[in-house]
Structure formats: structure tokens, C-alpha cells
PDB file of N, CA and C in Angstrom:
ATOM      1  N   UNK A   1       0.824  -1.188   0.000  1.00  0.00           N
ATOM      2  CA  UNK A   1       0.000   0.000   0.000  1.00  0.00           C
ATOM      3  C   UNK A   1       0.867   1.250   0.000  1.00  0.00           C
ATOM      4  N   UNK A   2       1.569   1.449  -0.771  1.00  0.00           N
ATOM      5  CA  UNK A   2       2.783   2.284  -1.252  1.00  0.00           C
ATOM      6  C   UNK A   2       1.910   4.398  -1.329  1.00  0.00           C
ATOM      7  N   UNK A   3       0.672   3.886  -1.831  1.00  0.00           N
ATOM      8  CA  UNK A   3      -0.361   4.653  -2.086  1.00  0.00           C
ATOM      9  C   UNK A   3      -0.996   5.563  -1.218  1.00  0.00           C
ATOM     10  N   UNK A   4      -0.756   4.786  -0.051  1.00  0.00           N
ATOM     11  CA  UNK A   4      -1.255   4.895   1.312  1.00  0.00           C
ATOM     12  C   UNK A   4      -1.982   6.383   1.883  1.00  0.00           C
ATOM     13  N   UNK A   5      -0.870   7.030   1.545  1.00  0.00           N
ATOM     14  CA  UNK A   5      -0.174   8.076   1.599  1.00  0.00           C
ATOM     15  C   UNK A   5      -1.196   9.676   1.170  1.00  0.00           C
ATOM     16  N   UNK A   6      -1.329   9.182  -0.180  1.00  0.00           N
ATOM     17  CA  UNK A   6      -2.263   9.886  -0.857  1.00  0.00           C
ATOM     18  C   UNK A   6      -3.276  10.052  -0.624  1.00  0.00           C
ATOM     19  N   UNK A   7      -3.835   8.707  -0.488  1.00  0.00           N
ATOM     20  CA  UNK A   7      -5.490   8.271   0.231  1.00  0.00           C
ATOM     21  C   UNK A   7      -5.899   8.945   1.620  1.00  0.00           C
ATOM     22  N   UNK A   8      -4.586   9.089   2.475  1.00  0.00           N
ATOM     23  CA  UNK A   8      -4.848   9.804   3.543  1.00  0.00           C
ATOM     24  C   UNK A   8      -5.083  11.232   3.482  1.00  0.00           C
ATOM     25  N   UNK A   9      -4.180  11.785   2.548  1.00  0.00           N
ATOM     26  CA  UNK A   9      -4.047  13.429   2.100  1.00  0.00           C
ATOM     27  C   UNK A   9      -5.510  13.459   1.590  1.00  0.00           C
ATOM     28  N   UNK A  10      -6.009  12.350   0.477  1.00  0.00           N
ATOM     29  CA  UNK A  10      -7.276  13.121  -0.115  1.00  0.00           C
ATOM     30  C   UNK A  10      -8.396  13.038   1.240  1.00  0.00           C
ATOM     31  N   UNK A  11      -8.429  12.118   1.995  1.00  0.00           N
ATOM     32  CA  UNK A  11      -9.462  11.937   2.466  1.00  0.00           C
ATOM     33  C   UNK A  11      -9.338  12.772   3.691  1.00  0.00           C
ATOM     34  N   UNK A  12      -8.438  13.262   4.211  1.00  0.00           N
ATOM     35  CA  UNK A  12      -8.200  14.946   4.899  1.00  0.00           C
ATOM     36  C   UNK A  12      -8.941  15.712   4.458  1.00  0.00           C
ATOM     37  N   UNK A  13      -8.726  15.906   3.113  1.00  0.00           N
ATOM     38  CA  UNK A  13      -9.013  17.131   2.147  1.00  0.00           C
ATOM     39  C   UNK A  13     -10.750  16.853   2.048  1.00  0.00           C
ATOM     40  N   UNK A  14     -11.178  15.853   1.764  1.00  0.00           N
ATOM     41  CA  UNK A  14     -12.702  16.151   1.622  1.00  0.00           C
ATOM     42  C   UNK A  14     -13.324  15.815   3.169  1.00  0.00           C
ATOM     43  N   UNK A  15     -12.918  15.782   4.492  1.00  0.00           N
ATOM     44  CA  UNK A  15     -13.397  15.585   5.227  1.00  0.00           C
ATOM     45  C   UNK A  15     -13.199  17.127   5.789  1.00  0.00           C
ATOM     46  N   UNK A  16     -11.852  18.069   5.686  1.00  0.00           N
ATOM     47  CA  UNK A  16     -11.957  19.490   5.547  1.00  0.00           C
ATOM     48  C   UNK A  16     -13.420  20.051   4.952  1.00  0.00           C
ATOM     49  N   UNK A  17     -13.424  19.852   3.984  1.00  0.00           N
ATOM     50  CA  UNK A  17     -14.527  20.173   2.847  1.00  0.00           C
ATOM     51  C   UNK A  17     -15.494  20.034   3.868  1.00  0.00           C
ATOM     52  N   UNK A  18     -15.810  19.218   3.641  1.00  0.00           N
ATOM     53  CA  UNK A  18     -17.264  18.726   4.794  1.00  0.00           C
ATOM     54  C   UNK A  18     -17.631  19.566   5.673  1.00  0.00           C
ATOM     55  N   UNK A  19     -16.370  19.645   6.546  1.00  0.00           N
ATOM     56  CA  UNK A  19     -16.446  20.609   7.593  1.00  0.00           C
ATOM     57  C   UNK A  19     -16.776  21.670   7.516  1.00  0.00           C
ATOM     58  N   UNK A  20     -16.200  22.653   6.600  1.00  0.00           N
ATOM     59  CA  UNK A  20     -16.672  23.717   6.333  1.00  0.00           C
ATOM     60  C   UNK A  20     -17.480  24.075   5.327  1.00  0.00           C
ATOM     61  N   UNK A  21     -17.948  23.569   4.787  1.00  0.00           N
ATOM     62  CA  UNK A  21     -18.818  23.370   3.580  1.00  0.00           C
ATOM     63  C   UNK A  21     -20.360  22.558   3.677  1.00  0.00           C
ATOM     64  N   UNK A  22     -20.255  21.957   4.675  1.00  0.00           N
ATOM     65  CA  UNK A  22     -21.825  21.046   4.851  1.00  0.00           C
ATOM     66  C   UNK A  22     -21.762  20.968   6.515  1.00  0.00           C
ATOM     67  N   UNK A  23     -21.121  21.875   7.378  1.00  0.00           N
ATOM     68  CA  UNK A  23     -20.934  21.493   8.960  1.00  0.00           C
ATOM     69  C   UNK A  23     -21.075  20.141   9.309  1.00  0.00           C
ATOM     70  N   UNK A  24     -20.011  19.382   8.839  1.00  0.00           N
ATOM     71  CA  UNK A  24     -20.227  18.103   9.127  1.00  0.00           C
ATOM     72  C   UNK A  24     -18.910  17.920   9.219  1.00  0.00           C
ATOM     73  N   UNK A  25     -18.125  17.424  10.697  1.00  0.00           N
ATOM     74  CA  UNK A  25     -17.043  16.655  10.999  1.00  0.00           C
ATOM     75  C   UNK A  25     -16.951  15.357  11.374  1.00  0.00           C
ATOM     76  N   UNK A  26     -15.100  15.113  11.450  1.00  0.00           N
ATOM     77  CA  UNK A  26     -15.217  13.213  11.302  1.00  0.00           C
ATOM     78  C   UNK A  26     -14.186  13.743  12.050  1.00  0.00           C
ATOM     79  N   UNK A  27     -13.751  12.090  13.284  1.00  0.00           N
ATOM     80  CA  UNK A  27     -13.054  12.727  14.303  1.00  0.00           C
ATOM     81  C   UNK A  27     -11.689  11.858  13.243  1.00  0.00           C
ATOM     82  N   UNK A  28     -10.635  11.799  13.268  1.00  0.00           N
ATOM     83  CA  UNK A  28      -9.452  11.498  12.924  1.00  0.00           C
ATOM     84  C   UNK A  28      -9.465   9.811  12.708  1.00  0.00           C
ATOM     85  N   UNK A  29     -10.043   9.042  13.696  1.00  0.00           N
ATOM     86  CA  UNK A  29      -9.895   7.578  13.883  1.00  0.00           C
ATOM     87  C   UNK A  29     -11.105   7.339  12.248  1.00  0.00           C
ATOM     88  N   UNK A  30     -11.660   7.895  12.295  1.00  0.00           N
ATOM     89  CA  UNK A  30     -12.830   7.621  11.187  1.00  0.00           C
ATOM     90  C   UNK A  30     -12.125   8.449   9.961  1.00  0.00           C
ATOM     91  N   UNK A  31     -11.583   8.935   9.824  1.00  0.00           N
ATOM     92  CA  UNK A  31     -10.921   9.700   8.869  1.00  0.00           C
ATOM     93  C   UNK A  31      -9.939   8.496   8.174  1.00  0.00           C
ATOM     94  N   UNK A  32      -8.757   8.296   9.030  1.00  0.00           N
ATOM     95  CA  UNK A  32      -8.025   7.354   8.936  1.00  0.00           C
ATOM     96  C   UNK A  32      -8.832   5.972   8.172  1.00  0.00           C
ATOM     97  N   UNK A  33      -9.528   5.720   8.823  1.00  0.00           N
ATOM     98  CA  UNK A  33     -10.800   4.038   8.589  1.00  0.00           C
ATOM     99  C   UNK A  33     -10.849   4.144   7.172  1.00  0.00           C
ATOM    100  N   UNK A  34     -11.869   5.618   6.866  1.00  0.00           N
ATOM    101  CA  UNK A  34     -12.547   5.247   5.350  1.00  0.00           C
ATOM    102  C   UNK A  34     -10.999   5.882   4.401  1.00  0.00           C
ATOM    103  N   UNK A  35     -10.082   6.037   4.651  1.00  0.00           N
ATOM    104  CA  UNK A  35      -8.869   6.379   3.522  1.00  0.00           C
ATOM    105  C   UNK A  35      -8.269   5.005   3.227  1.00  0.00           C
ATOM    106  N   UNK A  36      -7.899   4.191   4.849  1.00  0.00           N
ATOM    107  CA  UNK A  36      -7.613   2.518   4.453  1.00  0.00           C
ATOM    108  C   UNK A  36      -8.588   2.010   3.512  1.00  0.00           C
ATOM    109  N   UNK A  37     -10.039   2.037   4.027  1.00  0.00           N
ATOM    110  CA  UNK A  37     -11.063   1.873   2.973  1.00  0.00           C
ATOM    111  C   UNK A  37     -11.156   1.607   1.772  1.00  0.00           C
ATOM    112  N   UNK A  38     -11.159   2.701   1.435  1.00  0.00           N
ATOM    113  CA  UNK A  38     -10.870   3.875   0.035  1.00  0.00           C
ATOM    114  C   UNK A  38      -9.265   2.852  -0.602  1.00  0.00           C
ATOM    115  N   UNK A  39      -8.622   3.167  -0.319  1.00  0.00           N
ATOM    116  CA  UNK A  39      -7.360   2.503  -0.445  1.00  0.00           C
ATOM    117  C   UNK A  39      -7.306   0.759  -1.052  1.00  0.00           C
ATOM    118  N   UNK A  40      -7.633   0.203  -0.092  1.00  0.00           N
ATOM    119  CA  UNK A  40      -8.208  -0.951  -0.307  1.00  0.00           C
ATOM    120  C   UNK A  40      -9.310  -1.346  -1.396  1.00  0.00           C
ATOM    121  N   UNK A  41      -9.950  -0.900  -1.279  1.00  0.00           N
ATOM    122  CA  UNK A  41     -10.932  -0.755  -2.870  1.00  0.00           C
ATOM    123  C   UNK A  41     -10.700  -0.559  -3.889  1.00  0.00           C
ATOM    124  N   UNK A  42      -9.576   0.453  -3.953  1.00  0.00           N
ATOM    125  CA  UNK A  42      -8.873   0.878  -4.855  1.00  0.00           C
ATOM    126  C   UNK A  42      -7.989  -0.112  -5.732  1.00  0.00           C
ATOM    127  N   UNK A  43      -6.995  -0.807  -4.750  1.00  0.00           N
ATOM    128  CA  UNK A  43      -6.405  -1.966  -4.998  1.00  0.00           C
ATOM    129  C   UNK A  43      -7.481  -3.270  -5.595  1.00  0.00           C
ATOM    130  N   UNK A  44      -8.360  -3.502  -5.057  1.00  0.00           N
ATOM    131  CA  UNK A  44      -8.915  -4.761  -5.456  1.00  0.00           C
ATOM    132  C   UNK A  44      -9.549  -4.418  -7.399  1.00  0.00           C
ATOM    133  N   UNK A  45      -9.785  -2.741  -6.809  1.00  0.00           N
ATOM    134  CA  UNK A  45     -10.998  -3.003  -7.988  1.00  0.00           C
ATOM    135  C   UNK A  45      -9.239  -2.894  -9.202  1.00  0.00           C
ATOM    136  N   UNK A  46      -8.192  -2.535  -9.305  1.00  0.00           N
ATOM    137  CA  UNK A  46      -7.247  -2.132  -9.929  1.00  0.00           C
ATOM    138  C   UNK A  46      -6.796  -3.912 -10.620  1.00  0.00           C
ATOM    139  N   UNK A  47      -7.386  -4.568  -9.435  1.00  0.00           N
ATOM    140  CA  UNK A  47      -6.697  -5.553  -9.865  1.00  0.00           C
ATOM    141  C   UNK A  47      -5.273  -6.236  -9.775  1.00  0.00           C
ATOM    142  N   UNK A  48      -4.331  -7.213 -10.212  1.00  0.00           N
ATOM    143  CA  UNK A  48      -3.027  -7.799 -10.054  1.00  0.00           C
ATOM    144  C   UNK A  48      -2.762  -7.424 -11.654  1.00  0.00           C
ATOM    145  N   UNK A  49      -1.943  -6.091 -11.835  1.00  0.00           N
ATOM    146  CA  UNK A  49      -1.275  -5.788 -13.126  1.00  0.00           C
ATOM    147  C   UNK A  49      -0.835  -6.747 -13.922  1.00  0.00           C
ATOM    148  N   UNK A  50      -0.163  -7.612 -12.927  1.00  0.00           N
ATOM    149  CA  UNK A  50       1.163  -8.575 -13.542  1.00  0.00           C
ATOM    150  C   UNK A  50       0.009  -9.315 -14.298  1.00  0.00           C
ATOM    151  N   UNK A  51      -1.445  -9.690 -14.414  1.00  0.00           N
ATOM    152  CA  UNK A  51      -2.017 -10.837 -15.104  1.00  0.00           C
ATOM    153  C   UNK A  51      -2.941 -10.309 -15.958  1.00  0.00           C
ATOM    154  N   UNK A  52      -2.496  -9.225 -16.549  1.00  0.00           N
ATOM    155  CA  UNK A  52      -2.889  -8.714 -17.742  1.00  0.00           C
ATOM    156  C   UNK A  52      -2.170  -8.839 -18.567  1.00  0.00           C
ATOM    157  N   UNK A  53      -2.558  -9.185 -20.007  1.00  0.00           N
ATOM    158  CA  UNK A  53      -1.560  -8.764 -20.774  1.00  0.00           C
ATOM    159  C   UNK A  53      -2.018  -7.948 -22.023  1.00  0.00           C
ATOM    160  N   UNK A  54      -1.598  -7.004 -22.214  1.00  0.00           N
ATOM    161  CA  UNK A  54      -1.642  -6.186 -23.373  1.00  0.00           C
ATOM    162  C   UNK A  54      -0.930  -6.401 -24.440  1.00  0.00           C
ATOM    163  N   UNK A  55      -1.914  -6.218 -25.852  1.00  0.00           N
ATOM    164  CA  UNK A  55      -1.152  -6.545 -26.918  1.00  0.00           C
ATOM    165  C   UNK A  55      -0.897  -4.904 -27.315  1.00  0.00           C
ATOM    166  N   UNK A  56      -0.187  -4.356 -28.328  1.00  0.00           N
ATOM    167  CA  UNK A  56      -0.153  -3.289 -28.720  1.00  0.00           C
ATOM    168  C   UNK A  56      -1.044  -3.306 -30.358  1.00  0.00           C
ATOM    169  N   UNK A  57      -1.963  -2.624 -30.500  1.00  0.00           N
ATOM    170  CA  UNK A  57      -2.959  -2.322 -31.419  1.00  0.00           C
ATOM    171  C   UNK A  57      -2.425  -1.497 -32.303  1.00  0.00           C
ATOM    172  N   UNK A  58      -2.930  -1.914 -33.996  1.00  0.00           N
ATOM    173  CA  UNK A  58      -2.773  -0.415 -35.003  1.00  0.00           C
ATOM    174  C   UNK A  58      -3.846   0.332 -34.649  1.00  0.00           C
ATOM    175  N   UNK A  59      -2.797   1.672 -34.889  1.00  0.00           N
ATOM    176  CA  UNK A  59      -4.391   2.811 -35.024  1.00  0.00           C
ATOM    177  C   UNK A  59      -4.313   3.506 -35.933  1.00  0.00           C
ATOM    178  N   UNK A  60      -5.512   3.293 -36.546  1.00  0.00           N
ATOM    179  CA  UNK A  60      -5.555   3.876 -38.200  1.00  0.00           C
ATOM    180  C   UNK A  60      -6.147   5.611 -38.189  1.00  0.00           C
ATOM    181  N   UNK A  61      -5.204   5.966 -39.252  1.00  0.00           N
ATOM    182  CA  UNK A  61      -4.922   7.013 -39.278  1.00  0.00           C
ATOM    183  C   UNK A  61      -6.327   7.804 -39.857  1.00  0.00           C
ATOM    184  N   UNK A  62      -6.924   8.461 -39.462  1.00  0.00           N
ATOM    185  CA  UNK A  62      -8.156   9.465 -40.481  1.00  0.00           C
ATOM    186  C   UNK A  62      -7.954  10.359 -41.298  1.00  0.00           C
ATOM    187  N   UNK A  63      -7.848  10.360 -42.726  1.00  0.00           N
ATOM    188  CA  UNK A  63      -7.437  11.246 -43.662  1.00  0.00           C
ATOM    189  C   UNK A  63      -7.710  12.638 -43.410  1.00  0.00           C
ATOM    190  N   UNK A  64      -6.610  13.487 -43.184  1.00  0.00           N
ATOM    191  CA  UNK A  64      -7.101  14.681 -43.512  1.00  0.00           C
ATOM    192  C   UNK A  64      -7.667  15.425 -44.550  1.00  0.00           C
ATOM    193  N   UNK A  65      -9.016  15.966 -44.034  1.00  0.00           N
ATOM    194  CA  UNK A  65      -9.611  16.596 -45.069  1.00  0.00           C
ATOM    195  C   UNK A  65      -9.602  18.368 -44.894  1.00  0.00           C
ATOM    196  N   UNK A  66      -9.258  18.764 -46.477  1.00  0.00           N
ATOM    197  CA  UNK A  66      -9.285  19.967 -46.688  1.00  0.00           C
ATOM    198  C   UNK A  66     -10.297  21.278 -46.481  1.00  0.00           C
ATOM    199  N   UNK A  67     -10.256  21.849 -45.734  1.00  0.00           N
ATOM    200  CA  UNK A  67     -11.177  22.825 -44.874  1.00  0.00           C
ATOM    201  C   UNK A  67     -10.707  24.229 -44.962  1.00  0.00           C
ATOM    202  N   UNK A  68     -11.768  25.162 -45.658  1.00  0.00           N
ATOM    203  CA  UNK A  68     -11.793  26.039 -45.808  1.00  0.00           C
ATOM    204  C   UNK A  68     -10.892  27.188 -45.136  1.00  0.00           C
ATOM    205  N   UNK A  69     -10.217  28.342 -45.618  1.00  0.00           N
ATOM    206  CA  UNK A  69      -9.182  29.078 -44.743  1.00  0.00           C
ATOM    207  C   UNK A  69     -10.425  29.638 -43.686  1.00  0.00           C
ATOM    208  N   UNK A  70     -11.910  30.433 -43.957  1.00  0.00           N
ATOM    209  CA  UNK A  70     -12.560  31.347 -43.323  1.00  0.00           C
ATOM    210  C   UNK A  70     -13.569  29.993 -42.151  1.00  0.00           C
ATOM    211  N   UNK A  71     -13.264  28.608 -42.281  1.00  0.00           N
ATOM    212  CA  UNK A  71     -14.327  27.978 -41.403  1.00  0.00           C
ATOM    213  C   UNK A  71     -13.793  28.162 -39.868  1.00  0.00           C
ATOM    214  N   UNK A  72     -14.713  27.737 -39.028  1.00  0.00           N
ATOM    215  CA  UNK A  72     -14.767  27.323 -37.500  1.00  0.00           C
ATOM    216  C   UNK A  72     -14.484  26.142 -37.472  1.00  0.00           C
ATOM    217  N   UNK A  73     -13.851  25.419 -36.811  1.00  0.00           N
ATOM    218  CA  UNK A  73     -13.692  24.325 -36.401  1.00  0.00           C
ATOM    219  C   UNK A  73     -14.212  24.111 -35.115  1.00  0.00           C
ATOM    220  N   UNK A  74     -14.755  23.519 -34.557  1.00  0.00           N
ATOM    221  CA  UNK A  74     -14.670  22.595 -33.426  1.00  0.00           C
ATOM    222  C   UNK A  74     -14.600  21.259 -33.038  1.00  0.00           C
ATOM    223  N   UNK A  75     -13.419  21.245 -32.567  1.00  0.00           N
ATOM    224  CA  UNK A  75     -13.062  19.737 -32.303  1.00  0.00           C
ATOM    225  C   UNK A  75     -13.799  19.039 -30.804  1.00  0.00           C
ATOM    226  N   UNK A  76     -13.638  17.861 -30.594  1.00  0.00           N
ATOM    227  CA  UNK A  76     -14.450  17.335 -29.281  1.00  0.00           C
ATOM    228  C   UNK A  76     -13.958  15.549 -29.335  1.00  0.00           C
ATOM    229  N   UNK A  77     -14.182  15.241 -28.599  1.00  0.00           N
ATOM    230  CA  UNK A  77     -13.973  13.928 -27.943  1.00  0.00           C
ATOM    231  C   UNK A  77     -15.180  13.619 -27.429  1.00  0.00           C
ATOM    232  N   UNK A  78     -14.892  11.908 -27.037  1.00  0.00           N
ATOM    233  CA  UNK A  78     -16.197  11.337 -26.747  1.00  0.00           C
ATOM    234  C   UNK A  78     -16.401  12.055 -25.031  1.00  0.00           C
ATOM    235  N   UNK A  79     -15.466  12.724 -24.186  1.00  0.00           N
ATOM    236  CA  UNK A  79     -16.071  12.993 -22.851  1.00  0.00           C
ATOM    237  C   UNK A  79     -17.182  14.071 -22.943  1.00  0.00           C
ATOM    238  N   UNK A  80     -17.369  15.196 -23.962  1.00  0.00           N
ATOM    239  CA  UNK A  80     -18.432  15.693 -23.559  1.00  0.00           C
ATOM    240  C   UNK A  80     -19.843  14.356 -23.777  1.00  0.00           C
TER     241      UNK A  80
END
């Protein structure tokens, strides 16, 4: 749990939040609890790296197409 570390910093940070943001505190022992938690979950759902294996994939290229000097572009990805 090398990670450890982090999990504790974030879960400081939104139990801060809480506090001043929704008047709601957590005493330290419960702070600590849900970051091991958190941590732990983290790991399981992540899985054992070593028993994956990845192949490396082509990725085909999309022709560029020729577009006007005066257009708009907008580009986007699937996150919106």
C-alpha cells in the first residue's frame, strides 16, 4: 500500500470540505478508517497488473480533409 499516503491526504481534504462546507465533521480515527477503505478498494478493484496482458494495437490514421481558410472548427472527444 505504497499509495497509502495519498489516500490519507485526499481523504483529509474532503473531510476538511465537509467541515466547512456542509458542517459536518469526522473525528481522525474515522478519517483514517474510510482512507484505508478507500485505499483498499482501490487496490482490489485495480486488480493484479502482472495478469494482464496487453497486446499493442494499429491505429488507423483518419485522412485529412481539406477545410476552408474562413471555417470554424470545433473539435471534441467522446467525454463531452
Amino acid at each position: 500500500m505504497g499509495d497509502i499516503f495519498f489516500w490519507i491526504i485526499w481523504i483529509i481534504w474532503t473531510a476538511r470540505n465537509q467541515r466547512i462546507f456542509e458542517s459536518r465533521s469526522s473525528t481522525p480515527t474515522v478519517v483514517i478508517s474510510k482512507a484505508l477503505s478507500n485505499a483498499q478498494e482501490w487496490i482490489r478493484a485495480e486488480g493484479d497488473p502482472s495478469s494482464t496482458q496487453t497486446t499493442p494495437t494499429s491505429i488507423s490514421q483518419t485522412p485529412m480533409i481539406s477545410i476552408p481558410p474562413d471555417t470554424i472548427v470545433c473539435n471534441s472527444d467522446a467525454a463531452w
